[in-house]
N, C-alpha and C. Protein backbone atom coordinates (compact mmCIF):
# COMPACT_ATOMS: atom_id res chain seq x y z
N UNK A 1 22.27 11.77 11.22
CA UNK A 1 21.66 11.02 10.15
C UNK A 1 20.62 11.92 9.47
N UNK A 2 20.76 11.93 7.97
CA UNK A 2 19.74 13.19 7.44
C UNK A 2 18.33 11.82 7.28
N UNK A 3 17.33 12.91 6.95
CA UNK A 3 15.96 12.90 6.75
C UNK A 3 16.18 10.96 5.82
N UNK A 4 16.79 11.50 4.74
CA UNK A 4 16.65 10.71 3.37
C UNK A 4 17.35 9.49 4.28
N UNK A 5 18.37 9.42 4.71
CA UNK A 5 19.05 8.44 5.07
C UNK A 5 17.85 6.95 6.09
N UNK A 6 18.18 8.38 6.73
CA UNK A 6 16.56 7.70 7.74
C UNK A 6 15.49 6.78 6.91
N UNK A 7 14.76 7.76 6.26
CA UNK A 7 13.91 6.71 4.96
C UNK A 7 14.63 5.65 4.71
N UNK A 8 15.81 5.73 4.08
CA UNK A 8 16.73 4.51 3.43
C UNK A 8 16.57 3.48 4.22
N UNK A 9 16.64 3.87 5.33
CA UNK A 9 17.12 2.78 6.76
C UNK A 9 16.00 1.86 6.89
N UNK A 10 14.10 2.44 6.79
CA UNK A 10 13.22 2.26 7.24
C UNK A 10 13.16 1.07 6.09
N UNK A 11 13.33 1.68 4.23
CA UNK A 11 12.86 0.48 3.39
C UNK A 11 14.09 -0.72 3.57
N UNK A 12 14.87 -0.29 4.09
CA UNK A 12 15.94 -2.02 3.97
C UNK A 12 15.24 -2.27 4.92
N UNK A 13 14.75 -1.38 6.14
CA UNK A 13 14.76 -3.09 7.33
C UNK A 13 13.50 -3.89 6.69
N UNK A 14 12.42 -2.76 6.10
CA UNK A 14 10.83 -3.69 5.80
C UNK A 14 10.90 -4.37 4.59
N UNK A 15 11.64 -3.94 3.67
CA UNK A 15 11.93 -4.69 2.12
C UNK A 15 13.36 -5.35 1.87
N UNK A 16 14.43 -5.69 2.92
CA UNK A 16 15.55 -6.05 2.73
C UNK A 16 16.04 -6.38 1.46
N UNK A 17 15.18 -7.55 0.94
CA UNK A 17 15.85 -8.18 -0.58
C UNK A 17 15.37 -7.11 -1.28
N UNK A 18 14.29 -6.55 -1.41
CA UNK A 18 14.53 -5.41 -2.66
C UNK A 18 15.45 -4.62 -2.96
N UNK A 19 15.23 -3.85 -1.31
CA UNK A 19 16.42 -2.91 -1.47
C UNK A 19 17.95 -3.17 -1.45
N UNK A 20 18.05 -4.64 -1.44
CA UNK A 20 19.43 -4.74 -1.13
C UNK A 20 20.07 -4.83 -2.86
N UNK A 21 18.78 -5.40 -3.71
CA UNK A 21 18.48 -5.45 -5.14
C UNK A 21 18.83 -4.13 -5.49
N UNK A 22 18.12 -3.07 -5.44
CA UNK A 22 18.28 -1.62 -6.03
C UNK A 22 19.49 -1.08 -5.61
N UNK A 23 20.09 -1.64 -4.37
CA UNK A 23 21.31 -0.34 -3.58
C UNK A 23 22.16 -0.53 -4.77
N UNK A 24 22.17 -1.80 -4.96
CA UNK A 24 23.69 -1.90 -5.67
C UNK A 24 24.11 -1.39 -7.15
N UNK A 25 22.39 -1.34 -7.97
CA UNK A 25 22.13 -0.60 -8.57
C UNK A 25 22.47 0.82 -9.40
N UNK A 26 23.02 1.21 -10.14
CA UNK A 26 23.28 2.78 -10.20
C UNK A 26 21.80 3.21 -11.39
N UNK A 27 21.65 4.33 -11.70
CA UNK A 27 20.67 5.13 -12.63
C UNK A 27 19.68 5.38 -12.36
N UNK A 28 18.65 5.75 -13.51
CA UNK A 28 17.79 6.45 -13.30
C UNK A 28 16.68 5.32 -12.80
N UNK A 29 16.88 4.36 -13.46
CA UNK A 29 15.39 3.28 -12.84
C UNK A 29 15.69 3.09 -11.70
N UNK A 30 17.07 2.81 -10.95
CA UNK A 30 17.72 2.39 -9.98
C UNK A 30 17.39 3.43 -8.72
N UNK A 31 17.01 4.69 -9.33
CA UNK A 31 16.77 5.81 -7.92
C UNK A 31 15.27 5.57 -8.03
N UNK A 32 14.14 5.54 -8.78
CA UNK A 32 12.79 5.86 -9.01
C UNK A 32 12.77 4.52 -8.13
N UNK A 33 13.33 3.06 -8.26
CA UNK A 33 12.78 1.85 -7.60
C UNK A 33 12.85 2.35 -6.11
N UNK A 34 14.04 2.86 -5.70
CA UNK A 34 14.76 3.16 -4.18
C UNK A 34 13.91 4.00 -3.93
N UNK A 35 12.97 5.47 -4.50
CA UNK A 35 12.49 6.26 -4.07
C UNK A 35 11.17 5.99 -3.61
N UNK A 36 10.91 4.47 -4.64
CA UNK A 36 9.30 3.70 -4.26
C UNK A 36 9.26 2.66 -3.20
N UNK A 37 10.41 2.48 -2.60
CA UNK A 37 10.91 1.65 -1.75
C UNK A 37 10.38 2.50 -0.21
N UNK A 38 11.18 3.42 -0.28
CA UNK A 38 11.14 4.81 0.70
C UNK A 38 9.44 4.79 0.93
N UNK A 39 9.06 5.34 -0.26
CA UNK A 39 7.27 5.60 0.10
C UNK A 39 6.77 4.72 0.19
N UNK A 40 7.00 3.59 0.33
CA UNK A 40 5.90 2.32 0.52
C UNK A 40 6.55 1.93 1.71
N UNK A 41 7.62 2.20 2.26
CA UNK A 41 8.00 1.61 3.85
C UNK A 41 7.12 3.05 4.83
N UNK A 42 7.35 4.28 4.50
CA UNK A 42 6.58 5.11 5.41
C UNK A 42 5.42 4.82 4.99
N UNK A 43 4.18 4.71 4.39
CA UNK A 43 2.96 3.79 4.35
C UNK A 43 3.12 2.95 5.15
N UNK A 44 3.47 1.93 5.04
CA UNK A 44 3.27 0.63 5.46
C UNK A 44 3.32 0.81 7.49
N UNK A 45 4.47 1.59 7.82
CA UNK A 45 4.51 2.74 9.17
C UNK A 45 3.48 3.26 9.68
N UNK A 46 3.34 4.13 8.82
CA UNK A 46 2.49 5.22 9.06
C UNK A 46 0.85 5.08 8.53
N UNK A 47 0.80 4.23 7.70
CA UNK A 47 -0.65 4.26 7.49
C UNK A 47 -1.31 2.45 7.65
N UNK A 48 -0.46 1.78 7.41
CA UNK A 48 -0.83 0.22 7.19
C UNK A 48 -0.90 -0.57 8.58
N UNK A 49 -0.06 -0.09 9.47
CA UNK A 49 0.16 -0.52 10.75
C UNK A 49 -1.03 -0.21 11.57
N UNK A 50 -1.20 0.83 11.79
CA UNK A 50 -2.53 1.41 12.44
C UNK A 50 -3.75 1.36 12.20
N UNK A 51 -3.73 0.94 10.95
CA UNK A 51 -5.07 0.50 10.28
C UNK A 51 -5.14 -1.01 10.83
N UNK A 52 -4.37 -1.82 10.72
CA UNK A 52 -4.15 -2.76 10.73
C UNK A 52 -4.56 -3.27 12.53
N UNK A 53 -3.95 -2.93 13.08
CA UNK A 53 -4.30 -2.60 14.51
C UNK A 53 -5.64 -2.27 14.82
N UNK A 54 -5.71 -1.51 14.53
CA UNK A 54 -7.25 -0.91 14.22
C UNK A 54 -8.50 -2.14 14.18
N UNK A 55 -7.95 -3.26 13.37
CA UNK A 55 -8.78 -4.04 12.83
C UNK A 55 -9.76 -3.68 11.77
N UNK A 56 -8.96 -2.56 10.74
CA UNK A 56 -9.78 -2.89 9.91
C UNK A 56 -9.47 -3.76 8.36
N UNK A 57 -10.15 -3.66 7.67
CA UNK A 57 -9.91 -4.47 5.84
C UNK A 57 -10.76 -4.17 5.32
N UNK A 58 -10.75 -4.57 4.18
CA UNK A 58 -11.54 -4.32 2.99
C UNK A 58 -13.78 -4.10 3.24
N UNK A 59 -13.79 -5.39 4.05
CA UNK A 59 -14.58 -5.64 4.68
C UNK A 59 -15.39 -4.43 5.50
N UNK A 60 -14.72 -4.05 5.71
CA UNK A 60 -14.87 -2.65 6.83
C UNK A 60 -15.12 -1.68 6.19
N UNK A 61 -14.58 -1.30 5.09
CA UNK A 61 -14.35 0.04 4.18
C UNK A 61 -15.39 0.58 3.68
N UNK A 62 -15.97 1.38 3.49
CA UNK A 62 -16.87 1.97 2.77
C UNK A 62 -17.22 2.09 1.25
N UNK A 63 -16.02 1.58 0.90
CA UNK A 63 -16.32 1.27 -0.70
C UNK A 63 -15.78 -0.16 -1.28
N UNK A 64 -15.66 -1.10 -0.02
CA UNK A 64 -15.99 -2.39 -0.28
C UNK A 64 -17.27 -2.91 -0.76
N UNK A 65 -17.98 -2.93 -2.04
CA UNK A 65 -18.80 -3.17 -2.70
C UNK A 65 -18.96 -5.01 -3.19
N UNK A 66 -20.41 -4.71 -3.23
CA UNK A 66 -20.33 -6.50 -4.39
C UNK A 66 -21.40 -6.60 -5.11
N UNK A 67 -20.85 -6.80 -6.27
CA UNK A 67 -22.16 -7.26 -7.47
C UNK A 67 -22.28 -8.56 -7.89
N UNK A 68 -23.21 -9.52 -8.09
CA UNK A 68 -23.16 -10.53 -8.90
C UNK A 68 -22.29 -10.76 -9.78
N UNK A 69 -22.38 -9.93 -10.92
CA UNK A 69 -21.51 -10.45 -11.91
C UNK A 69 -20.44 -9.80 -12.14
N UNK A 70 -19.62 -9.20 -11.07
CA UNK A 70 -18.26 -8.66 -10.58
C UNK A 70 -18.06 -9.31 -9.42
N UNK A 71 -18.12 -9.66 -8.26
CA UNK A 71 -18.25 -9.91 -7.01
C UNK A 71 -17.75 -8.56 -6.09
N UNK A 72 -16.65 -9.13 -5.09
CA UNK A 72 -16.39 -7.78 -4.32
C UNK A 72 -15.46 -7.42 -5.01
N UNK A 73 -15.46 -6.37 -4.89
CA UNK A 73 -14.53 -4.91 -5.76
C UNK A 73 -14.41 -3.58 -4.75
N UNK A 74 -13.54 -3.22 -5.29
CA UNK A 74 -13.37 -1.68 -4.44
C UNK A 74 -14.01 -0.06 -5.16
N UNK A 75 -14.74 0.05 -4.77
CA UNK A 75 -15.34 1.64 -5.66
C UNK A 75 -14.52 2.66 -5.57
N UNK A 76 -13.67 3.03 -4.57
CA UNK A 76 -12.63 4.03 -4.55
C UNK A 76 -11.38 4.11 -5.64
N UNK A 77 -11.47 2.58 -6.23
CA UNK A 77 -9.99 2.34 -7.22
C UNK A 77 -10.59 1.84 -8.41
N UNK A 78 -11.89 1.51 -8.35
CA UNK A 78 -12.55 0.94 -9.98
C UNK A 78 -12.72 1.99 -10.33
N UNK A 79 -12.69 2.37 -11.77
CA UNK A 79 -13.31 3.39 -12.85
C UNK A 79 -13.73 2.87 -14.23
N UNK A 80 -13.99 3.88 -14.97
CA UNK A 80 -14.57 3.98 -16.56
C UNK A 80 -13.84 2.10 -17.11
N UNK A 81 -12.72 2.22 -16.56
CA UNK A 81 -11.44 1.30 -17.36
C UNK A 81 -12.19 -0.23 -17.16
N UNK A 82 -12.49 -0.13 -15.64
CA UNK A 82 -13.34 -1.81 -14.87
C UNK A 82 -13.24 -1.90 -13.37
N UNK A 83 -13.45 -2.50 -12.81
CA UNK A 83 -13.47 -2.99 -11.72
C UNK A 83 -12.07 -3.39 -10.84
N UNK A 84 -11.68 -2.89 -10.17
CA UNK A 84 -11.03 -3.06 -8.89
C UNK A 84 -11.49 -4.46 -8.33
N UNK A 85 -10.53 -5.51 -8.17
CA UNK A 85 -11.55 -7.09 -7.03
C UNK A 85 -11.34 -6.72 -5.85
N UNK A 86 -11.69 -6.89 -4.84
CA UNK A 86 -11.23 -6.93 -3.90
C UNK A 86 -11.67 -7.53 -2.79
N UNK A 87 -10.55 -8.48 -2.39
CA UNK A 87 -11.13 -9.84 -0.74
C UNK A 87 -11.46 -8.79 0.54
N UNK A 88 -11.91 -9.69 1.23
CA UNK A 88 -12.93 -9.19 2.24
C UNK A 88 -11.46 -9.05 3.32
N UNK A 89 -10.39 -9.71 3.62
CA UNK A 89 -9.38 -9.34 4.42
C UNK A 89 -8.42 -9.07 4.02
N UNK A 90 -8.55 -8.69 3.00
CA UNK A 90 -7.61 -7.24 2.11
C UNK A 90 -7.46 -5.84 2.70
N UNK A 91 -6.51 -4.82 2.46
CA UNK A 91 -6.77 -3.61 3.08
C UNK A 91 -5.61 -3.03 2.18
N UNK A 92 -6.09 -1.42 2.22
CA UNK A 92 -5.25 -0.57 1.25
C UNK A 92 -5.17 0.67 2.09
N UNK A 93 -4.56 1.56 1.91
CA UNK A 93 -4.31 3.11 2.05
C UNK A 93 -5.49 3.93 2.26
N UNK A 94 -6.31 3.26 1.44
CA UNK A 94 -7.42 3.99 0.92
C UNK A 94 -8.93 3.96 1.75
N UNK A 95 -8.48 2.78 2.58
CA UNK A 95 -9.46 2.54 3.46
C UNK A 95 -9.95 3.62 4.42
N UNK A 96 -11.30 3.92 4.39
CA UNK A 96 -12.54 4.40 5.21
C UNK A 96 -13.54 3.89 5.62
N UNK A 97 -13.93 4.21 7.24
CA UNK A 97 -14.40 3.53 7.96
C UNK A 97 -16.06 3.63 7.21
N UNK A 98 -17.00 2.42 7.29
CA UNK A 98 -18.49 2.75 6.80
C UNK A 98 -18.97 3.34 7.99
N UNK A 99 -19.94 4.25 7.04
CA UNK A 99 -21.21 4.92 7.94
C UNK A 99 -21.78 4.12 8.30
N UNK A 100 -22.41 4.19 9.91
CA UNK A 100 -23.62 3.01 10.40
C UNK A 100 -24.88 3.84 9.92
């Protein structure tokens, strides 16, 4: 079984209906969906699981922020554009543990 196949294998078992949506699929949107399928099942593996375990979320993160008249938001994903929201048992990729 090659590398790619493997991936393939990982997003049907965690996204079934999507990918069962895209397989049948042919073209160019049809490979970019399958290829975002792939990278969001090794995430979800490799980075979401263990975090998750971990016990951590949003809550935890170091750039879980809150202002009055934004509430909680994320500082790592807000910019110039606005504000990122973000719930307190939320969690992303992006998560880092706070300094005590």
């Amino acid at each position: 079984m090659t590398e790619l196949d493997e991936r393939s294998a990982l997003a049907a078992k965690i996204f079934p209906d999507e990918w069962a949506r895209w397989y049948k699929v042919r073209g160019t949107t049809a490979q970019r969906q399958r290829q975002r399928l792939r990278k969001a099942a090794e995430i979800e593996v490799n980075v979401m699981r263990p975090l998750r375990a971990a016990g951590a979320s949003c809550a935890t993160c170091r750039s879980f922020k809150h202002r009055i008249d934004v509430g909680n938001y994320c500082s790592a994903e807000s910019d110039f554009h606005g504000y990122v929201l973000a719930k307190s048992k939320g969690l992303c990729p992006l998560w880092h543990k706070k300094e005590s």
